[in-house]
PDB file of N, CA and C in Angstrom:
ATOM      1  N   UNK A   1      45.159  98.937 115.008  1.00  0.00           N
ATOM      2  CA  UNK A   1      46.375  98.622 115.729  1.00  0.00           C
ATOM      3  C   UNK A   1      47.336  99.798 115.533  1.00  0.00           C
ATOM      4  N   UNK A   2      47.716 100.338 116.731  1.00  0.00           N
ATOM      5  CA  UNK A   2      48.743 101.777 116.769  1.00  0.00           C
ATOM      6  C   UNK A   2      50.035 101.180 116.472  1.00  0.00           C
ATOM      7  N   UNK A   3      50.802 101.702 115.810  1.00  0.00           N
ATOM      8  CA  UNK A   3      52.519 101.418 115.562  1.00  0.00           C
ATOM      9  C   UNK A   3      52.957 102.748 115.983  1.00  0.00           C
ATOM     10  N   UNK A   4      53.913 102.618 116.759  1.00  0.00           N
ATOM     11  CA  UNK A   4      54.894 103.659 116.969  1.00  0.00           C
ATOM     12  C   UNK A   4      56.498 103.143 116.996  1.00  0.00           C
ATOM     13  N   UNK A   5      57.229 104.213 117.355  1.00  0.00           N
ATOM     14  CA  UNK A   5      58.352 103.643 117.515  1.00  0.00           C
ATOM     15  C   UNK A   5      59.209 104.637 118.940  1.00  0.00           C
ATOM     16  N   UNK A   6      60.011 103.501 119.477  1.00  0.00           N
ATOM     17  CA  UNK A   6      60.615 103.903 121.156  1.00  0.00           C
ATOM     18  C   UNK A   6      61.622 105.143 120.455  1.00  0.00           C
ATOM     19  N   UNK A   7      61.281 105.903 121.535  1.00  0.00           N
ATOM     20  CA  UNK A   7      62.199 107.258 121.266  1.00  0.00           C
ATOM     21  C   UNK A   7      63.809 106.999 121.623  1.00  0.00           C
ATOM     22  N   UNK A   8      63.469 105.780 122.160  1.00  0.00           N
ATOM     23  CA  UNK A   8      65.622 105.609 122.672  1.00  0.00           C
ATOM     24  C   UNK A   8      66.471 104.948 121.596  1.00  0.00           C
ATOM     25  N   UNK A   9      65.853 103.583 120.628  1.00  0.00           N
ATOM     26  CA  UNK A   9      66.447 103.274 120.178  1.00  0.00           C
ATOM     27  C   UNK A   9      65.395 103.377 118.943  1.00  0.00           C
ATOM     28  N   UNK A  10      64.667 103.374 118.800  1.00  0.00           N
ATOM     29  CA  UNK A  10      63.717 103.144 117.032  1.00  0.00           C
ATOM     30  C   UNK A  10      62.716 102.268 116.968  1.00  0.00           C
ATOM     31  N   UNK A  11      63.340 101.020 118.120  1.00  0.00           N
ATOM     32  CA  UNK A  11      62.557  99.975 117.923  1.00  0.00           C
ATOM     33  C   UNK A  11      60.737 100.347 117.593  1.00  0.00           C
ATOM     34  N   UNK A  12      60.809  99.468 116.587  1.00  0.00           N
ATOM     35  CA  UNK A  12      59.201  99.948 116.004  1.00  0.00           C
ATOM     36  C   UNK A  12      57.996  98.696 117.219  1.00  0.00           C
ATOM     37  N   UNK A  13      57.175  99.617 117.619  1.00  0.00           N
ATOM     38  CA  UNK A  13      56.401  98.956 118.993  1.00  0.00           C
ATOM     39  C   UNK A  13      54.899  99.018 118.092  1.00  0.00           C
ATOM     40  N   UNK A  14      53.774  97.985 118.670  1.00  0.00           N
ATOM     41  CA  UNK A  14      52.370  97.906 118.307  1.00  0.00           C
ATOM     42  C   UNK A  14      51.807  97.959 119.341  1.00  0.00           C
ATOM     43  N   UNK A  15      50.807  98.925 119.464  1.00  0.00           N
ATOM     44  CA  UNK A  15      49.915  99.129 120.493  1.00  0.00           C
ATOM     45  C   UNK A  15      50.301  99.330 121.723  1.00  0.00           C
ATOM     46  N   UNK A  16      51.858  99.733 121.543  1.00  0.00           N
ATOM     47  CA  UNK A  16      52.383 100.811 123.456  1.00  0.00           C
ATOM     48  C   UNK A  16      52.276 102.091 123.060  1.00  0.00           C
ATOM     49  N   UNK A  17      51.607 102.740 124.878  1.00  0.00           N
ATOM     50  CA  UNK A  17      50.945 103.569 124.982  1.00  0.00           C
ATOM     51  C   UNK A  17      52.159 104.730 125.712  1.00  0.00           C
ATOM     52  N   UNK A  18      53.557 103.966 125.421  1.00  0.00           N
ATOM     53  CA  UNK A  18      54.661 104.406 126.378  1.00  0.00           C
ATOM     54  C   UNK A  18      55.947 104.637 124.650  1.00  0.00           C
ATOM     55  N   UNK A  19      56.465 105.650 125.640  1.00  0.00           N
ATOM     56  CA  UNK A  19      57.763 106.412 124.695  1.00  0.00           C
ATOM     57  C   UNK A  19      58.717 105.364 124.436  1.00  0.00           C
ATOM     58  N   UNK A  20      58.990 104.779 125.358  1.00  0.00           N
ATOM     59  CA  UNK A  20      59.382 103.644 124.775  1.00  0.00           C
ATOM     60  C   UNK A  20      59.268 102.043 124.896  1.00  0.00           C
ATOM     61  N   UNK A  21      60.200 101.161 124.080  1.00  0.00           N
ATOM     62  CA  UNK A  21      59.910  99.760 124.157  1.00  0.00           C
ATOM     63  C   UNK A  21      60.083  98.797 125.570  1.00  0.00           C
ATOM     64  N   UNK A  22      59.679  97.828 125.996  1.00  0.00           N
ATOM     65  CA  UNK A  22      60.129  97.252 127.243  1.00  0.00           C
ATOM     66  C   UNK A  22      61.662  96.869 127.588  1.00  0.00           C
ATOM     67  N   UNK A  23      62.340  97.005 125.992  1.00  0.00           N
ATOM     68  CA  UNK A  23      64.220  96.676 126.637  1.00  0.00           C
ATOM     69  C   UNK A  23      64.329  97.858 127.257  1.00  0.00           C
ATOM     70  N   UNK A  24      64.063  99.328 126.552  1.00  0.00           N
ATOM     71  CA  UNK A  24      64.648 100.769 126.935  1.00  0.00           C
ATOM     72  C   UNK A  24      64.134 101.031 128.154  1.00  0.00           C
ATOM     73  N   UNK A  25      62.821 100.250 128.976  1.00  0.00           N
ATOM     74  CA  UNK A  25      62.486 100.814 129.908  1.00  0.00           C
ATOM     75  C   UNK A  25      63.272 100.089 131.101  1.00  0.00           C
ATOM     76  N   UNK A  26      63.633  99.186 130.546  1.00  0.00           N
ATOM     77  CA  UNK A  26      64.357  98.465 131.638  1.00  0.00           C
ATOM     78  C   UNK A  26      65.628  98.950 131.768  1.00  0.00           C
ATOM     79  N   UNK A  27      66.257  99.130 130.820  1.00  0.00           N
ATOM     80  CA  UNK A  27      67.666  99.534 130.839  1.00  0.00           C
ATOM     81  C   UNK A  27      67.277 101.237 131.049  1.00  0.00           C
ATOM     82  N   UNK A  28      66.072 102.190 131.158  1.00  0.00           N
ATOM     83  CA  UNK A  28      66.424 103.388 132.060  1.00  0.00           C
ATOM     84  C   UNK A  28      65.973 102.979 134.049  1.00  0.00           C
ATOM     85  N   UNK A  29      65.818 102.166 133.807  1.00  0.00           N
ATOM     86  CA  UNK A  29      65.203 101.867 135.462  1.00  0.00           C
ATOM     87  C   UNK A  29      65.714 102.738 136.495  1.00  0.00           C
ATOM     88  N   UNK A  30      67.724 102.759 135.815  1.00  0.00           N
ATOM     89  CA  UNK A  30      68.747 103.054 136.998  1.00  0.00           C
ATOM     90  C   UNK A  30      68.394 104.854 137.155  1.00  0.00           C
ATOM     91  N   UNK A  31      68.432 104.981 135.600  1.00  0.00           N
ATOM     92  CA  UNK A  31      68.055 106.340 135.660  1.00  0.00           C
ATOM     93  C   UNK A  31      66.933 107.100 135.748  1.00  0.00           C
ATOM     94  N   UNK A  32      65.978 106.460 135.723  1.00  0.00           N
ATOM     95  CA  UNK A  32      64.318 106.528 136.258  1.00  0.00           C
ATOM     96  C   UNK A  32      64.789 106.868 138.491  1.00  0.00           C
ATOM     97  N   UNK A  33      65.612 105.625 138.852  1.00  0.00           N
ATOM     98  CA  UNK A  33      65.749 105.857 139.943  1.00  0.00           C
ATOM     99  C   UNK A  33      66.305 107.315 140.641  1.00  0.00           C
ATOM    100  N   UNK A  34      67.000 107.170 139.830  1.00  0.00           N
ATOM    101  CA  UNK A  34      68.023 108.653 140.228  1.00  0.00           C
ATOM    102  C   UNK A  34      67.192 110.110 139.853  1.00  0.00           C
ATOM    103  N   UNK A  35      66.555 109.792 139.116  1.00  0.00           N
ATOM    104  CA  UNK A  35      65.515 111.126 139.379  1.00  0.00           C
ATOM    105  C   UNK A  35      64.712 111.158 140.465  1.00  0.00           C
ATOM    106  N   UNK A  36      63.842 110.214 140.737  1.00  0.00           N
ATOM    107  CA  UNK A  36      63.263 109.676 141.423  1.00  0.00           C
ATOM    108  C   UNK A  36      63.643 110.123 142.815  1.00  0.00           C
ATOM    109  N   UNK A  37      64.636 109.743 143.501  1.00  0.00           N
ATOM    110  CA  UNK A  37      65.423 110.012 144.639  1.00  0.00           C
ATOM    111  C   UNK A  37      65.924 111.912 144.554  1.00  0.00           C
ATOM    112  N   UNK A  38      66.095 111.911 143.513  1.00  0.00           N
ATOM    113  CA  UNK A  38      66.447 113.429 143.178  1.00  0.00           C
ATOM    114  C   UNK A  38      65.435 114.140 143.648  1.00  0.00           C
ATOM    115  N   UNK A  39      64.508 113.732 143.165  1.00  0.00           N
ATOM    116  CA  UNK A  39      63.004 114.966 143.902  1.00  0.00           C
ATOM    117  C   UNK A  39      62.700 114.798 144.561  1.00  0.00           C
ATOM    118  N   UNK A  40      63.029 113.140 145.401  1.00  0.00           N
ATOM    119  CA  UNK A  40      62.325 113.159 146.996  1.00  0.00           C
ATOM    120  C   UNK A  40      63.006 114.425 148.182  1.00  0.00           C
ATOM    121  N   UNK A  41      64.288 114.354 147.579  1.00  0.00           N
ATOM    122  CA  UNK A  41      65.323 114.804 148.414  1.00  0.00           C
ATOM    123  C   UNK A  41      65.060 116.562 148.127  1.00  0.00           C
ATOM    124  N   UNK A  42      64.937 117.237 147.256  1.00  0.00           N
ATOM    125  CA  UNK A  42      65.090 118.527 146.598  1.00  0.00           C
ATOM    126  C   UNK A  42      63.511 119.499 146.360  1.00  0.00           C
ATOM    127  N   UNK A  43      63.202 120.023 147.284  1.00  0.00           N
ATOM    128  CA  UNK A  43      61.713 120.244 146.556  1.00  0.00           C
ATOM    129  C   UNK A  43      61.843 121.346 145.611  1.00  0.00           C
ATOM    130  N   UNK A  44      60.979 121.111 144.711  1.00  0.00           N
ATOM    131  CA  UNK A  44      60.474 121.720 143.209  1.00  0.00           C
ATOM    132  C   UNK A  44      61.898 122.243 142.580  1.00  0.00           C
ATOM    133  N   UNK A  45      62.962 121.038 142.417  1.00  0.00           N
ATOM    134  CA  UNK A  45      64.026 121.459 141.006  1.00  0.00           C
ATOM    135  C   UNK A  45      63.545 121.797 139.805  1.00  0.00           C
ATOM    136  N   UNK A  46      64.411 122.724 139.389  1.00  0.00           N
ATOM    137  CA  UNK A  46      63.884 122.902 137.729  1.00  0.00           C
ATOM    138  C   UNK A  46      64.504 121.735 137.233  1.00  0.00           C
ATOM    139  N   UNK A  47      64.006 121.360 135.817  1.00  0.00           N
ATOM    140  CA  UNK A  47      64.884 120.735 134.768  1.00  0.00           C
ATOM    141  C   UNK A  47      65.994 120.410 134.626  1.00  0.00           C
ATOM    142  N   UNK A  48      66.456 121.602 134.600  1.00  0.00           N
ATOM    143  CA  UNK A  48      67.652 122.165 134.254  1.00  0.00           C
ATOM    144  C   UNK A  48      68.784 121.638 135.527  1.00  0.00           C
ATOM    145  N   UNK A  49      68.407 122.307 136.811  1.00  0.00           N
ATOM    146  CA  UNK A  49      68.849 121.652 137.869  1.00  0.00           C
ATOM    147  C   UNK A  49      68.862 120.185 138.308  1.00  0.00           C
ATOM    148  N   UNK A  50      68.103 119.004 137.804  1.00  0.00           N
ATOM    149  CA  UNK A  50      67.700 117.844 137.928  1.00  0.00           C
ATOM    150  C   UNK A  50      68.759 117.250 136.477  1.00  0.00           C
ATOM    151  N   UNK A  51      68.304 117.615 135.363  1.00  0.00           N
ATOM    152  CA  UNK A  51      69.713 117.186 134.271  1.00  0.00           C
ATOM    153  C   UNK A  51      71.174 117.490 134.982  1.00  0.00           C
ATOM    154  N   UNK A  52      71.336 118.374 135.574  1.00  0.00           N
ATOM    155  CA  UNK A  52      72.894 118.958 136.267  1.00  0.00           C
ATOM    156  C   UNK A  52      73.256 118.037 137.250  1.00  0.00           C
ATOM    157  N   UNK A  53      72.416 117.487 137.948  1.00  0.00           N
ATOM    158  CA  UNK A  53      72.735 117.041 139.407  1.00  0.00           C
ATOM    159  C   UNK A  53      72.548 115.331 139.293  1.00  0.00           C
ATOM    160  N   UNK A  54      71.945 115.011 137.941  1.00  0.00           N
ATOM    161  CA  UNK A  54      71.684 113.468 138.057  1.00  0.00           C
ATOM    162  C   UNK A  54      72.585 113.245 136.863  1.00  0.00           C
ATOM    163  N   UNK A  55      72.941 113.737 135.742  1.00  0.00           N
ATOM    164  CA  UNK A  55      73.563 114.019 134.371  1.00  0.00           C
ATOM    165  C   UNK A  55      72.201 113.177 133.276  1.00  0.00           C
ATOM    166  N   UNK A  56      71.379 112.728 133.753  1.00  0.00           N
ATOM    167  CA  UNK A  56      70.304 112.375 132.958  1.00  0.00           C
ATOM    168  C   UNK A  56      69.952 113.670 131.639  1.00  0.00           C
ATOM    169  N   UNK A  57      69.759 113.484 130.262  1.00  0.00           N
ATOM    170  CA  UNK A  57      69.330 114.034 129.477  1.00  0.00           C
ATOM    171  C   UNK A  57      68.208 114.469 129.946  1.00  0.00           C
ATOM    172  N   UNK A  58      68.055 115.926 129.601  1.00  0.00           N
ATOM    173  CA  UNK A  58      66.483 116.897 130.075  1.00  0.00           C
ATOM    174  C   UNK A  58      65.027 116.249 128.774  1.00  0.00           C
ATOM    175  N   UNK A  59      65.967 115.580 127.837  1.00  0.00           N
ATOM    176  CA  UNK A  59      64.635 115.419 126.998  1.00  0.00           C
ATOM    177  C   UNK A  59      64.244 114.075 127.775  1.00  0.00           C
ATOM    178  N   UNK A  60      65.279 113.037 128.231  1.00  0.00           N
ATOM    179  CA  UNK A  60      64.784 111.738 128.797  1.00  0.00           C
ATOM    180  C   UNK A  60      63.773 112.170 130.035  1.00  0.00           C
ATOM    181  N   UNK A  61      64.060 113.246 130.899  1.00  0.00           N
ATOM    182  CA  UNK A  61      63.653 113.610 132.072  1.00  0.00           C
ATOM    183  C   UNK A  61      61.924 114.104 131.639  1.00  0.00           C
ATOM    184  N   UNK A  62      61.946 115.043 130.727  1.00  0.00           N
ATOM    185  CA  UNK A  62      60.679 114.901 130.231  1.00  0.00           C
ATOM    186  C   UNK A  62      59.895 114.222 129.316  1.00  0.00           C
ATOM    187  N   UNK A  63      60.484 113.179 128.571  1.00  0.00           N
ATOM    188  CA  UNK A  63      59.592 111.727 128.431  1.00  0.00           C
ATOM    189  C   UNK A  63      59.258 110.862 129.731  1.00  0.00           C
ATOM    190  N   UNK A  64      59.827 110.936 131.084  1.00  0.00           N
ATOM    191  CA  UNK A  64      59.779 110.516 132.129  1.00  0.00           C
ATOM    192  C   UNK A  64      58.015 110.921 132.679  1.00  0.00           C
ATOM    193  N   UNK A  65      58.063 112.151 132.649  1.00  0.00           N
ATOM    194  CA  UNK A  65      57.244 113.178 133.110  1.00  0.00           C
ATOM    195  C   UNK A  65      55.667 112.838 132.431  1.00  0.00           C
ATOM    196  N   UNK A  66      55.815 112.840 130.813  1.00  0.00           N
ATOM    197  CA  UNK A  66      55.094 112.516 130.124  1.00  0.00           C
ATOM    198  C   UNK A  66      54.583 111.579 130.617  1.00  0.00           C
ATOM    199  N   UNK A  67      55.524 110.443 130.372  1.00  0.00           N
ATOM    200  CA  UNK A  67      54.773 108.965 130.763  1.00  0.00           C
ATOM    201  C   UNK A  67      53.719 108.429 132.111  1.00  0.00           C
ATOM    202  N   UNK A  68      54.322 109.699 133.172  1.00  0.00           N
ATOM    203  CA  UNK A  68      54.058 109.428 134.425  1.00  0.00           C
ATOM    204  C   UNK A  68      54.545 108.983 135.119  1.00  0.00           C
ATOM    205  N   UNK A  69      55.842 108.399 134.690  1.00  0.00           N
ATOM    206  CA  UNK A  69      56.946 107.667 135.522  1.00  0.00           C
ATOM    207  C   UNK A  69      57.201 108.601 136.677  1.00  0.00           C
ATOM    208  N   UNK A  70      57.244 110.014 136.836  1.00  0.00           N
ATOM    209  CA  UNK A  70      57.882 110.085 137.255  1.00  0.00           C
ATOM    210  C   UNK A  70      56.721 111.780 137.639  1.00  0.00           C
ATOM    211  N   UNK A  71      56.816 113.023 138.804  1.00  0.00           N
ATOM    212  CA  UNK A  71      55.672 113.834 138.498  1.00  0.00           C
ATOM    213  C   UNK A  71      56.799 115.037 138.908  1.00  0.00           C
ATOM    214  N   UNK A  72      56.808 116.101 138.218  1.00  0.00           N
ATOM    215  CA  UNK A  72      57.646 117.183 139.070  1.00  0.00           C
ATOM    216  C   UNK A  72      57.371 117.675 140.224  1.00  0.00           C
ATOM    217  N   UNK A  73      55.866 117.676 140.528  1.00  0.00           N
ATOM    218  CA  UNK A  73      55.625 117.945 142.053  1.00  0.00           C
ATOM    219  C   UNK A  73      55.218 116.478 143.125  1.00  0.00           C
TER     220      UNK A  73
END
């Protein structure tokens, strides 16, 4: 049995295969969206440009990426 713990708040998780726990994923939904819409609209932003324009944290943006939530291209 894997233990980890959610990168947003600590919460200690068993056997998720995700950065974080099911409260944190719910409560980034809004900001999951706003990237989301960000790259439909913008083709191939950097990082850098996508943290600037949504104010989303660049490390949240690439736990996003990681997870698959979300793909830069």
């Amino acid at each position: 049995m894997g233990i980890t713990n959610c990168t947003k708040c600590g919460q200690v998780m068993f056997n998720r295969q995700s950065f974080f726990c099911m409260i944190c994923t719910d409560e980034l939904k809004d900001d999951i969206e706003k990237v989301k819409t960000y790259l439909r609209n913008h083709s191939k932003p950097t990082l850098l440009e996508v943290h600037k324009m949504t104010g989303i944290p660049i490390k949240t943006i690439q736990e996003f990426i990681k997870e698959g939530i979300i793909s830069r291209y």
